[in-house]
N, C-alpha and C. Protein backbone atom coordinates (compact mmCIF):
# COMPACT_ATOMS: atom_id res chain seq x y z
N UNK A 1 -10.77 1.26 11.10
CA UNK A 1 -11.92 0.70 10.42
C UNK A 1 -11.49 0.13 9.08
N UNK A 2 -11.71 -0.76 9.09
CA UNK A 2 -11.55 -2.25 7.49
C UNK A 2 -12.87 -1.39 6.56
N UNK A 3 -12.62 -1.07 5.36
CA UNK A 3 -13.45 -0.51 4.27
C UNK A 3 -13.03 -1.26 3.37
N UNK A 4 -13.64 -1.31 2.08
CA UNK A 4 -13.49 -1.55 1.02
C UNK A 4 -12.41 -1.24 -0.18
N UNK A 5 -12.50 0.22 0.32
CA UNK A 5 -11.45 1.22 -0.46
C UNK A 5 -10.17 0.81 -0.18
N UNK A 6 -9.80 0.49 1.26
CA UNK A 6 -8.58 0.75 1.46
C UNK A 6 -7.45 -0.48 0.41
N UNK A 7 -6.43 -0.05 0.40
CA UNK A 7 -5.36 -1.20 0.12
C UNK A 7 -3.49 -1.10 0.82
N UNK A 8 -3.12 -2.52 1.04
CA UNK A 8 -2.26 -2.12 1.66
C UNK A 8 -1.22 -2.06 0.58
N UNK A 9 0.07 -1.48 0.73
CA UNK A 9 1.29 -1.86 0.14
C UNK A 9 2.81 -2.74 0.72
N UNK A 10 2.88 -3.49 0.74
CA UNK A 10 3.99 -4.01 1.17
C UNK A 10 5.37 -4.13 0.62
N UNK A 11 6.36 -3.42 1.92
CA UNK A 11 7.77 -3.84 0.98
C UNK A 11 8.79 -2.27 1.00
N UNK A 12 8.18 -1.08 0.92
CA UNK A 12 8.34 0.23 1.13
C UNK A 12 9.26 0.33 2.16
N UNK A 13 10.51 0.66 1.69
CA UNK A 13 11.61 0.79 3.19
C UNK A 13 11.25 2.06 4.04
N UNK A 14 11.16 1.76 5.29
CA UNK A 14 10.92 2.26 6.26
C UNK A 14 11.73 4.01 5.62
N UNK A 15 10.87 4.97 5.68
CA UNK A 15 11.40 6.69 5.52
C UNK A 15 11.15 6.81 4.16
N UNK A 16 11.06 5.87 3.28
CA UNK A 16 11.34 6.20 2.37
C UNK A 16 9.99 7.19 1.22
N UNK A 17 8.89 7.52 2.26
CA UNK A 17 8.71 8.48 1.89
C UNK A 17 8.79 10.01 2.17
N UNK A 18 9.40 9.54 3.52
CA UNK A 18 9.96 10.89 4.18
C UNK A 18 8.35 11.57 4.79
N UNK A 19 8.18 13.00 4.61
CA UNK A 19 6.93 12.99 5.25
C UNK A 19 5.90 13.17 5.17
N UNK A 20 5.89 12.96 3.07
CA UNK A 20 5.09 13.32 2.35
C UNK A 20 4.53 11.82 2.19
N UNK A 21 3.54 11.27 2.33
CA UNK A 21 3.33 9.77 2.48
C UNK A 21 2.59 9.89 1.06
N UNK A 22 1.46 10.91 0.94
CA UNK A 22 0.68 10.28 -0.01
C UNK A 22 0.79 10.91 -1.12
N UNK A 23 1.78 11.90 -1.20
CA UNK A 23 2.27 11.96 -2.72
C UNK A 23 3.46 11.01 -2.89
N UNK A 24 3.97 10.81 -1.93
CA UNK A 24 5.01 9.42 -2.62
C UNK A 24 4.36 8.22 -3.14
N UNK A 25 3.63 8.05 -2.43
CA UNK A 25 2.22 6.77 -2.84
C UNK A 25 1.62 7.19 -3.67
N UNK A 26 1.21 8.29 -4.35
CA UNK A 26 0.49 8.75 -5.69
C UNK A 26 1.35 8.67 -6.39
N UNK A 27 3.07 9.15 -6.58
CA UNK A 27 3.58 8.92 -7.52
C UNK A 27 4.10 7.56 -7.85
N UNK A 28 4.63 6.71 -6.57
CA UNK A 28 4.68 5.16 -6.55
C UNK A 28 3.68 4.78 -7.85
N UNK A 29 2.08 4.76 -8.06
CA UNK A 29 1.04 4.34 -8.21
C UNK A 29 0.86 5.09 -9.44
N UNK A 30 1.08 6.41 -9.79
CA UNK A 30 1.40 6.85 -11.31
C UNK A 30 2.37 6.45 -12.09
N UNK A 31 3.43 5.43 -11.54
CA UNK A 31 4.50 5.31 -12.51
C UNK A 31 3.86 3.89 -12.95
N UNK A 32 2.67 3.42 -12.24
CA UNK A 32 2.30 1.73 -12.73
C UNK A 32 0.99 1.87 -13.81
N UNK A 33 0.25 3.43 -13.37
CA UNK A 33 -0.94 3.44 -14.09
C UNK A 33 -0.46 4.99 -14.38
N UNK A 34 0.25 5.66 -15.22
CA UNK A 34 0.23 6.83 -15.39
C UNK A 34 -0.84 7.82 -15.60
N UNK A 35 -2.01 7.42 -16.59
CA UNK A 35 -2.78 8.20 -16.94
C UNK A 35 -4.47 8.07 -15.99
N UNK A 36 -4.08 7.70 -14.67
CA UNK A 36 -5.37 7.01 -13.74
C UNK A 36 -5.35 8.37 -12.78
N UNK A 37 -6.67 8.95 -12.96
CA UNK A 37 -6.91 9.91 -11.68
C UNK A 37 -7.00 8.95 -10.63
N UNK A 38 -6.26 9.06 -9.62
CA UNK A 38 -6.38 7.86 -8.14
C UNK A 38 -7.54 8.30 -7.27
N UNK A 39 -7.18 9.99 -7.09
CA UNK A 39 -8.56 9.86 -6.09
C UNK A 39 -8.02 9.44 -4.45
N UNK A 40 -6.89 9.17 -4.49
CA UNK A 40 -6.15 9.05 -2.68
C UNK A 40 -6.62 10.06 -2.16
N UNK A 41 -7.88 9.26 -1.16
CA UNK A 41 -8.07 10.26 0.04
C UNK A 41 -6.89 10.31 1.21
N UNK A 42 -6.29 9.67 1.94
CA UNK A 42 -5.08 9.50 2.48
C UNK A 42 -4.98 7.98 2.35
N UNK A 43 -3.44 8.26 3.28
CA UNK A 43 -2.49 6.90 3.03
C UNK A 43 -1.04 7.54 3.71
N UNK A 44 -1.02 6.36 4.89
CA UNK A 44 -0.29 5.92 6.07
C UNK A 44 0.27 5.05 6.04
N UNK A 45 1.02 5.11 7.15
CA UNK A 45 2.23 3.72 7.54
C UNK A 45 0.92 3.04 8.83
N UNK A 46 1.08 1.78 7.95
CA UNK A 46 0.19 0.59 9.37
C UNK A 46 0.61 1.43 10.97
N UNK A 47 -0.65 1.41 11.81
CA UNK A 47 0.06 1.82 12.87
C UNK A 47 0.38 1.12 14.18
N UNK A 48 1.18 1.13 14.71
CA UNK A 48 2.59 0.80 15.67
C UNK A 48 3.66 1.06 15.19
N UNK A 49 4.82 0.97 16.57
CA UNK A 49 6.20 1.19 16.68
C UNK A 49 6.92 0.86 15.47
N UNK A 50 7.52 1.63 15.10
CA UNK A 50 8.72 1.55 14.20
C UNK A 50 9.20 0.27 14.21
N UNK A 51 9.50 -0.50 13.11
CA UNK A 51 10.24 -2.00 13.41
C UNK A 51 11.87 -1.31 13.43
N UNK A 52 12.60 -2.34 14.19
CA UNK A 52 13.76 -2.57 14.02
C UNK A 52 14.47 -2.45 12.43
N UNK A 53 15.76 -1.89 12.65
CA UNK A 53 16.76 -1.62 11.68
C UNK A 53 16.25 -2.94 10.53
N UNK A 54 16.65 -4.22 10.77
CA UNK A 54 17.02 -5.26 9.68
C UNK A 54 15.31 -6.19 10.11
N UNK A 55 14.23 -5.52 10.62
CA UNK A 55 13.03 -6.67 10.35
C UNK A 55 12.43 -5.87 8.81
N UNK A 56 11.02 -6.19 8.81
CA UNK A 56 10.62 -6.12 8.08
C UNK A 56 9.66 -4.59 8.40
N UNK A 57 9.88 -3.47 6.66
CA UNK A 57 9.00 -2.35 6.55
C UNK A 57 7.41 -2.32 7.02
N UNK A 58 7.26 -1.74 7.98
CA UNK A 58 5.47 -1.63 7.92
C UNK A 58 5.19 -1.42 6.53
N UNK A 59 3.47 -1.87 6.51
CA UNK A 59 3.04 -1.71 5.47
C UNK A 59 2.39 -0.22 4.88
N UNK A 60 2.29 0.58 4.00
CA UNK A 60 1.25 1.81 4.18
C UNK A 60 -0.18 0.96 3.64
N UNK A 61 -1.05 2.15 4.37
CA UNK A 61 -2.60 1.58 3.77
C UNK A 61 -3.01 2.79 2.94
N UNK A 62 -3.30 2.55 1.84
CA UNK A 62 -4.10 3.86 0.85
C UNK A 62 -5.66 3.48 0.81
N UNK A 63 -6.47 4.63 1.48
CA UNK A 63 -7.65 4.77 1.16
C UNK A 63 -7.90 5.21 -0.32
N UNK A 64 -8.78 4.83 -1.14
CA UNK A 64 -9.03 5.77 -2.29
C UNK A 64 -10.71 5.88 -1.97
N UNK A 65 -10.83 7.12 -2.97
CA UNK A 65 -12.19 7.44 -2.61
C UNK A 65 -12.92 6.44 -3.74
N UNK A 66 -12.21 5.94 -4.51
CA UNK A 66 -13.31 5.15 -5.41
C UNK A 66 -13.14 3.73 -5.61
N UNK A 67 -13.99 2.88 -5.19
CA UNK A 67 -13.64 1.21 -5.23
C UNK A 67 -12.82 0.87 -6.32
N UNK A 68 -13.90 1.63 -7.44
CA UNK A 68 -13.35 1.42 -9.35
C UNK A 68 -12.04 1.15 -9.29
N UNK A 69 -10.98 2.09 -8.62
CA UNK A 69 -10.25 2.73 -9.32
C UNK A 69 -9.27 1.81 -8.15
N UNK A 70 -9.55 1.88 -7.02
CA UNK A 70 -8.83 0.64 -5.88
C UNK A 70 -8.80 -0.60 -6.94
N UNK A 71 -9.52 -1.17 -7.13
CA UNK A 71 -9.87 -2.43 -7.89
C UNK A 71 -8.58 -2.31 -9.19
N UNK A 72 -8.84 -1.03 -10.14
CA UNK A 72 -8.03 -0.77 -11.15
C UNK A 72 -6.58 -0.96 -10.69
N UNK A 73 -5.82 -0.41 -9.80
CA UNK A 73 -4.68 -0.32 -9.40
C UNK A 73 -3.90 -1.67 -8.56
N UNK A 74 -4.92 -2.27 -8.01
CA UNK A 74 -5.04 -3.84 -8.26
C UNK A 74 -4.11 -4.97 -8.58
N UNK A 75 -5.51 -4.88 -9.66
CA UNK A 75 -5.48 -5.40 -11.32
C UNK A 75 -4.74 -5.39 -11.73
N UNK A 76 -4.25 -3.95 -11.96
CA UNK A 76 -2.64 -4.04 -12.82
C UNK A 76 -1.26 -4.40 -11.92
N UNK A 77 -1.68 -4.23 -10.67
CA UNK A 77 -0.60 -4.66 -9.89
C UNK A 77 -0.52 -6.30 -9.74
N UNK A 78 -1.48 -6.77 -9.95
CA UNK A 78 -1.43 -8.17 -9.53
C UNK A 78 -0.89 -8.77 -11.35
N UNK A 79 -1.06 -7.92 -12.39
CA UNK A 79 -0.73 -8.45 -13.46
C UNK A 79 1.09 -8.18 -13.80
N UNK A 80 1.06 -7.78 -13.18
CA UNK A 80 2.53 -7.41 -12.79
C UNK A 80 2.88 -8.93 -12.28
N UNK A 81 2.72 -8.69 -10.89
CA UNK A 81 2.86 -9.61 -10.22
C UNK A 81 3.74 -9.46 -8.70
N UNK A 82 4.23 -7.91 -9.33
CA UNK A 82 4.99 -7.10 -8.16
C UNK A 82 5.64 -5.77 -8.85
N UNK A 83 5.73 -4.83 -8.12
CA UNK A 83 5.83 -3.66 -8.15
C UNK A 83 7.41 -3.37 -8.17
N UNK A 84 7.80 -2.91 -8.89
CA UNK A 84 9.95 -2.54 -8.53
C UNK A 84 9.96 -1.15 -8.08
N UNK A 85 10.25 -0.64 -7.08
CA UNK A 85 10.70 0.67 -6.48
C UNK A 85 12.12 1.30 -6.46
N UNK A 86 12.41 1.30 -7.10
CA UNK A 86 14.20 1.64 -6.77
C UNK A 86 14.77 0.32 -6.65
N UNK A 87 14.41 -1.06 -7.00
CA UNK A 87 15.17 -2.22 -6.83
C UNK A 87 14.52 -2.74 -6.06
N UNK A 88 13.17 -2.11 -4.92
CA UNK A 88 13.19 -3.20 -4.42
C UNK A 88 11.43 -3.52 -4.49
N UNK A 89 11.00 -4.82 -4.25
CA UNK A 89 10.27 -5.43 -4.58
C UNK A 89 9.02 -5.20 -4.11
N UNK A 90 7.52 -4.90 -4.53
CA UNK A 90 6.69 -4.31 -3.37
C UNK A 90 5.46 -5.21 -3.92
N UNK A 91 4.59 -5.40 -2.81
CA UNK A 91 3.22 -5.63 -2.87
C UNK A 91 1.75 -5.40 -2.62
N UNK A 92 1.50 -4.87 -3.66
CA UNK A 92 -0.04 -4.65 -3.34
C UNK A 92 -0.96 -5.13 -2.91
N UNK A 93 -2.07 -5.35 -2.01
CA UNK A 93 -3.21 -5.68 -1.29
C UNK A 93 -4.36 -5.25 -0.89
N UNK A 94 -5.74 -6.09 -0.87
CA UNK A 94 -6.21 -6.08 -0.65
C UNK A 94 -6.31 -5.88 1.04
N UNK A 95 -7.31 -4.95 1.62
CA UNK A 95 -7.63 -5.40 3.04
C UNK A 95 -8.97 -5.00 3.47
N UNK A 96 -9.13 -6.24 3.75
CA UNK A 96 -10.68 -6.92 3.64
C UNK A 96 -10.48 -7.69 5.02
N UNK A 97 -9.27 -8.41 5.88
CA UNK A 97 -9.81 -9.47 6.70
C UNK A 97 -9.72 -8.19 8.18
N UNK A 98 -10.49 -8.11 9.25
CA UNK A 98 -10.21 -8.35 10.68
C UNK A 98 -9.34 -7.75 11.45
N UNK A 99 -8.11 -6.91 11.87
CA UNK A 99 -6.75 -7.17 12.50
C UNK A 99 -6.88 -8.60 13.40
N UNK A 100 -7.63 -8.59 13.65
CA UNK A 100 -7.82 -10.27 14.79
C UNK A 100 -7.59 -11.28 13.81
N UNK A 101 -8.15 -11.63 12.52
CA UNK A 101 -8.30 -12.42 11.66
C UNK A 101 -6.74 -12.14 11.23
N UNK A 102 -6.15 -10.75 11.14
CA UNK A 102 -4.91 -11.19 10.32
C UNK A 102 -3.68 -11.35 11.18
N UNK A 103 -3.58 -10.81 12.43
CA UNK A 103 -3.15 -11.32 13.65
C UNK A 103 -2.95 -13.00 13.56
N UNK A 104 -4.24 -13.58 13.27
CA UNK A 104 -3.82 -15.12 13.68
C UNK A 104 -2.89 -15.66 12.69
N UNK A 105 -3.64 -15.11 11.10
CA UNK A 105 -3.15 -15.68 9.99
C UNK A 105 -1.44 -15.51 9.83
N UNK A 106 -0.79 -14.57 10.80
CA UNK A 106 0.50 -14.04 11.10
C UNK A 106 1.00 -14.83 11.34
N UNK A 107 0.48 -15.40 12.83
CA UNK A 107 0.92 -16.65 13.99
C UNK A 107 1.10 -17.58 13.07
């Protein structure tokens, strides 16, 4: 189900939170807004099959329980303009369209 709350992250190498997903994603997300209660109700790896060794990381999706604060984390991510993880480059999102709608926009 597509909500409001949710947001995706893109860019996160595959394991690299091992099997704690959403405290790695809370602390990911405290090192950009340190002093922000988040409020992560959960937060997952997009679901299907594992990609291949050298394609590209699924995305995780973080629900938060509060739009505010989705919106807040954002904001500052988009003022960034991108996120640095250990070197490597990540992106925050909105998800708002469809899987059908973003399926095509893929194609």
């Amino acid at each position: 189900m597509i909500t409001e709350n949710n947001m995706r992250i893109y860019g996160i190498p595959e394991d690299a939170e091992g099997d704690r997903v959403q405290q790695f994603i809370e602390n990911f997300i405290k090192t950009e807004l340190p002093d922000t209660d988040l409020g992560i109700q959960r937060s997952h790896r997009a679901l299907g099959p594992k990609p291949p060794q050298n394609a590209n990381p699924q995305s995780v999706v973080v629900y938060s329980l509060e739009y505010r604060i989705k919106e807040l984390v954002l904001d500052s991510a988009w003022e960034k303009k991108k996120s640095i993880l250990t070197g490597i480059e990540c992106t925050l999102t909105r998800t708002t369209l469809r899987p059908e709608i973003q399926k095509k926009r893929k194609a």
